[in-house]
Protein backbone atom coordinates (compact mmCIF):
# COMPACT_ATOMS: atom_id res chain seq x y z
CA UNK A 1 4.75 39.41 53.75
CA UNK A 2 8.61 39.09 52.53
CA UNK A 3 7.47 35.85 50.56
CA UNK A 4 4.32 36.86 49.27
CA UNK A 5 5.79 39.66 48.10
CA UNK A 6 8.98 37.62 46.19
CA UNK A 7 7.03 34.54 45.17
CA UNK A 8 4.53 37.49 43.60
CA UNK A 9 7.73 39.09 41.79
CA UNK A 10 8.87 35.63 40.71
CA UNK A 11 5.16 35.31 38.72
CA UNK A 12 5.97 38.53 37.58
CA UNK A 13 9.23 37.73 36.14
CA UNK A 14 7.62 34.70 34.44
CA UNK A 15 5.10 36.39 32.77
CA UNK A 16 6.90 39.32 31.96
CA UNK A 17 9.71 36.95 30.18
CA UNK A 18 6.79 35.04 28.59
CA UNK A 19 5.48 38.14 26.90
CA UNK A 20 8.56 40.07 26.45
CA UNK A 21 9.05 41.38 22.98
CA UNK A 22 11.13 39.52 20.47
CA UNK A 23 14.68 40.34 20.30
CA UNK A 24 14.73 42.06 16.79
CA UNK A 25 11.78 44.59 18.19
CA UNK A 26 13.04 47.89 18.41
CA UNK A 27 12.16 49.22 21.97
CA UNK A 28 13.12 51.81 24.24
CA UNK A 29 12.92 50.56 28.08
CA UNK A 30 11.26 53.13 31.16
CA UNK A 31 11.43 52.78 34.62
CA UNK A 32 9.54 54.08 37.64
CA UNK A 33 10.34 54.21 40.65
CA UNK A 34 7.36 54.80 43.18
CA UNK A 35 7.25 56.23 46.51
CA UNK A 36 4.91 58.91 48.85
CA UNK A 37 7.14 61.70 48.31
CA UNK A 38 6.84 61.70 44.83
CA UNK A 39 2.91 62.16 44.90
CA UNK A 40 1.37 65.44 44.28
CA UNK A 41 0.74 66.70 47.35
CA UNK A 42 3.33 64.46 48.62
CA UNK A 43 2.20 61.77 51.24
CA UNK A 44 3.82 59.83 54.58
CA UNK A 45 3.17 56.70 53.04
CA UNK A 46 6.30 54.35 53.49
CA UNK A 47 5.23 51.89 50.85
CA UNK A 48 7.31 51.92 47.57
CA UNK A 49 7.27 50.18 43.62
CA UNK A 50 8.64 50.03 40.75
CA UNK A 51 7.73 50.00 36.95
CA UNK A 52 9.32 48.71 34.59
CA UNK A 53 7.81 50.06 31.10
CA UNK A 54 9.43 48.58 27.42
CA UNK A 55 8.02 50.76 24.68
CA UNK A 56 7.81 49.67 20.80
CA UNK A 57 8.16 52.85 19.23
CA UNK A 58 7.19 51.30 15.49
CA UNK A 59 3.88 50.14 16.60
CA UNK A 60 3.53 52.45 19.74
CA UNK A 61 2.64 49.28 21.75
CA UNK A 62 4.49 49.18 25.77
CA UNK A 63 4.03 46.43 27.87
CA UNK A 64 4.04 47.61 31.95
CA UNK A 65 4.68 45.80 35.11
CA UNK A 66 4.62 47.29 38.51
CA UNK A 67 5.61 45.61 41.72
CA UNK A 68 4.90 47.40 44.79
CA UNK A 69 5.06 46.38 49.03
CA UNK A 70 3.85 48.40 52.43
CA UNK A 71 0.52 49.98 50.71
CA UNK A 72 -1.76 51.11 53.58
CA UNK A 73 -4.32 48.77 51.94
CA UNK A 74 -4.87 46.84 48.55
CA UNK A 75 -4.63 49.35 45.36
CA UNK A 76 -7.81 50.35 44.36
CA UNK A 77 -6.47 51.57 40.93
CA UNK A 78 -3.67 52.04 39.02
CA UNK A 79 -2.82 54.31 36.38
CA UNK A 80 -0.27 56.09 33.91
CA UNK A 81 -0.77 59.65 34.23
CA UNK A 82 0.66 62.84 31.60
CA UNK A 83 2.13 65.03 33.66
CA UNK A 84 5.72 66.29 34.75
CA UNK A 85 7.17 65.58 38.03
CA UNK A 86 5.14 68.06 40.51
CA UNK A 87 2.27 68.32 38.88
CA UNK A 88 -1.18 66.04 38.34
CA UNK A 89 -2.59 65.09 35.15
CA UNK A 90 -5.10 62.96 33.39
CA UNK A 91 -5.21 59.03 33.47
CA UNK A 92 -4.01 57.83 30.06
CA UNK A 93 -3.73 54.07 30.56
CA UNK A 94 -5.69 52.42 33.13
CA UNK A 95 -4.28 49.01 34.53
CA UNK A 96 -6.77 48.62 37.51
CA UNK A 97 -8.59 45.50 36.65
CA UNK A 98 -4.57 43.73 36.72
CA UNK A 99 -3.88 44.62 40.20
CA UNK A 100 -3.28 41.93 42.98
CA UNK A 101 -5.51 42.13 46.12
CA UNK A 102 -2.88 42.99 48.64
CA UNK A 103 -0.81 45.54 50.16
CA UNK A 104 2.35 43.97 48.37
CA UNK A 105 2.51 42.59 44.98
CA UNK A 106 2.56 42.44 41.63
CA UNK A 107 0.85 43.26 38.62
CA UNK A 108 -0.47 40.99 35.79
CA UNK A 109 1.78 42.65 32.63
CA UNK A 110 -0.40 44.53 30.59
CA UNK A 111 -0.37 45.81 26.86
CA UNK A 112 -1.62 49.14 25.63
CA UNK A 113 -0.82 52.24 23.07
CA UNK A 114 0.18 55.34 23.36
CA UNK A 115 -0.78 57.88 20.82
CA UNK A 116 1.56 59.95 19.40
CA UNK A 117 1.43 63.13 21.74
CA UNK A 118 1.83 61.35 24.51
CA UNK A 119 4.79 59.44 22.67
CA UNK A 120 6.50 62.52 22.55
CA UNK A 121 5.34 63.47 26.64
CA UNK A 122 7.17 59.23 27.73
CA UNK A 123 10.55 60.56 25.92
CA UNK A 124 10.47 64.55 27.71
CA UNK A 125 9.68 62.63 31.33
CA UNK A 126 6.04 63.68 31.71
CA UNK A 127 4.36 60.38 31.92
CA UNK A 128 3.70 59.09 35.65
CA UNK A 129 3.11 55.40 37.36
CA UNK A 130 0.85 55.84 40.38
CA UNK A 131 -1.09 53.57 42.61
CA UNK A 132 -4.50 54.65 44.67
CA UNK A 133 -5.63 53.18 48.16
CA UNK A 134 -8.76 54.49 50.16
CA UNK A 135 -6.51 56.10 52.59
CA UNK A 136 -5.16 57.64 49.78
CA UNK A 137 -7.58 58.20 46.74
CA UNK A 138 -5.30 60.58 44.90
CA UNK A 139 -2.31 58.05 45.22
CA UNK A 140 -0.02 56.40 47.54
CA UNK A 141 2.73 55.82 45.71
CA UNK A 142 3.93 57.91 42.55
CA UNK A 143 6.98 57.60 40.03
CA UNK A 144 7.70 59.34 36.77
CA UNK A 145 8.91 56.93 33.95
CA UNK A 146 12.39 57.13 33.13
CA UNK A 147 14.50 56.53 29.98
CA UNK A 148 16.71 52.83 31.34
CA UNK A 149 18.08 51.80 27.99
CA UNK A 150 17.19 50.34 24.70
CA UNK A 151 16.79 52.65 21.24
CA UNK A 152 15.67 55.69 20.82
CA UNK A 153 13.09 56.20 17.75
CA UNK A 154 15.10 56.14 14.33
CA UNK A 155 16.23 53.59 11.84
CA UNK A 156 17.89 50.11 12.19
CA UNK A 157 17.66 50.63 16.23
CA UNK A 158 17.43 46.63 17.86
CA UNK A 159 17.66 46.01 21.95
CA UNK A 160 18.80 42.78 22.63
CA UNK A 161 16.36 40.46 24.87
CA UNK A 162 18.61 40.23 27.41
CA UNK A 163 18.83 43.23 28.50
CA UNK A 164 15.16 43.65 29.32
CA UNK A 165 15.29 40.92 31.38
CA UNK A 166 18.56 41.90 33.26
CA UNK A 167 16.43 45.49 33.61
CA UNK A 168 13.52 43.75 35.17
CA UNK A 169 15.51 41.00 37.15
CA UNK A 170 17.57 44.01 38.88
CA UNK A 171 15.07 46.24 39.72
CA UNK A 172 12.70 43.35 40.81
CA UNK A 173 15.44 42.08 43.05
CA UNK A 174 15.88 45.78 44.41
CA UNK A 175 12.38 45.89 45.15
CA UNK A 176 13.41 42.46 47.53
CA UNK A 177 16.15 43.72 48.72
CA UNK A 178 14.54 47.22 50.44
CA UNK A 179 11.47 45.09 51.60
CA UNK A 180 13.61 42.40 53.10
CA UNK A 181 15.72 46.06 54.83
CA UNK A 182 12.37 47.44 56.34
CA UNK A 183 11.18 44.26 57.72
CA UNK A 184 14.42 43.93 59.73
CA UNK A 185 14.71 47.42 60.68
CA UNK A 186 10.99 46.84 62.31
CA UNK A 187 9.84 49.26 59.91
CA UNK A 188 6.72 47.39 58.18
């Protein structure tokens, strides 16, 4: 499971370097972390993710990757959510058709947009990452998206490639690191 689950973060990586967004694009980078206890109600499950989300406020275009280990079964669906931590709330992307079919993994990157409301809902915290299973149809695994780095919205504001791929490199190799924990441990 260990090296299904890096070799699928190292396709990740790839792809997510091949379509990251050109140096001069002015971004602001999110970042999920996803776990049971963070579903609404939360859940047992000991699986965990993470979600790394680079928004281009000038065109409101994000590109999202999630990587993920332990599910109780392959995702069934995969969404961003509006809602703030503790509560539910309605689907607003829908990145199903790029999940892997396994319990651990990685997702395809995907594109979308976000419209302006819910613009101003990824900068206040209230947009959400979660994965469904059938053992859990209202989610397994849940994180809120996070402010990591990059610009704000406003004039002249450039993140430097680099960083997004030191972002997704380090939490990618966190993700390793805690599955690589739990399978010593006995855990999964």
């Amino acid at each position: 499971m260990l090296l299904r689950l890096i070799r699928a973060t190292a396709v990740a990586a790839v792809a997510f370097v091949t379509l990251a967004p050109p140096a001069n694009a002015q971004v602001s980078i999110f970042q999920a972390f996803l776990i049971g206890a963070n579903e609404v109600p939360p859940n047992s499950s000991g699986a965990f993710g993470i979600s790394v989300f680079v928004y281009n406020f000038n065109s409101n275009s994000f590109e999202i990757s999630t990587g993920f280990a332990g599910l109780s079964a392959p995702p069934v669906a995969g969404h961003i959510h509006r809602g703030e931590a503790g509560t539910n709330g309605p689907v607003i992307f829908n990145f199903s058709s790029f999940l892997p079919d396994g319990s651990s993994g990685s997702t395809i990157p995907t594109n979308g947009t976000l419209s302006a409301s819910d613009e101003i809902e990824l900068y206040a915290g209230n947009l959400y990452v979660n994965l469904h299973t059938p053992l859990y149809p209202a989610g397994e695994i849940r994180g809120q998206l996070i402010f990591a780095g990059g610009g704000m919205p406003g004039p002249g504001t450039v993140v430097p490639e680099p960083s997004t791929l030191l972002l997704l490199s380090g939490g990618l190799a966190g993700l390793g690191v805690i599955a690589r924990r739990k399978r010593r441990s006995g855990l999964v």
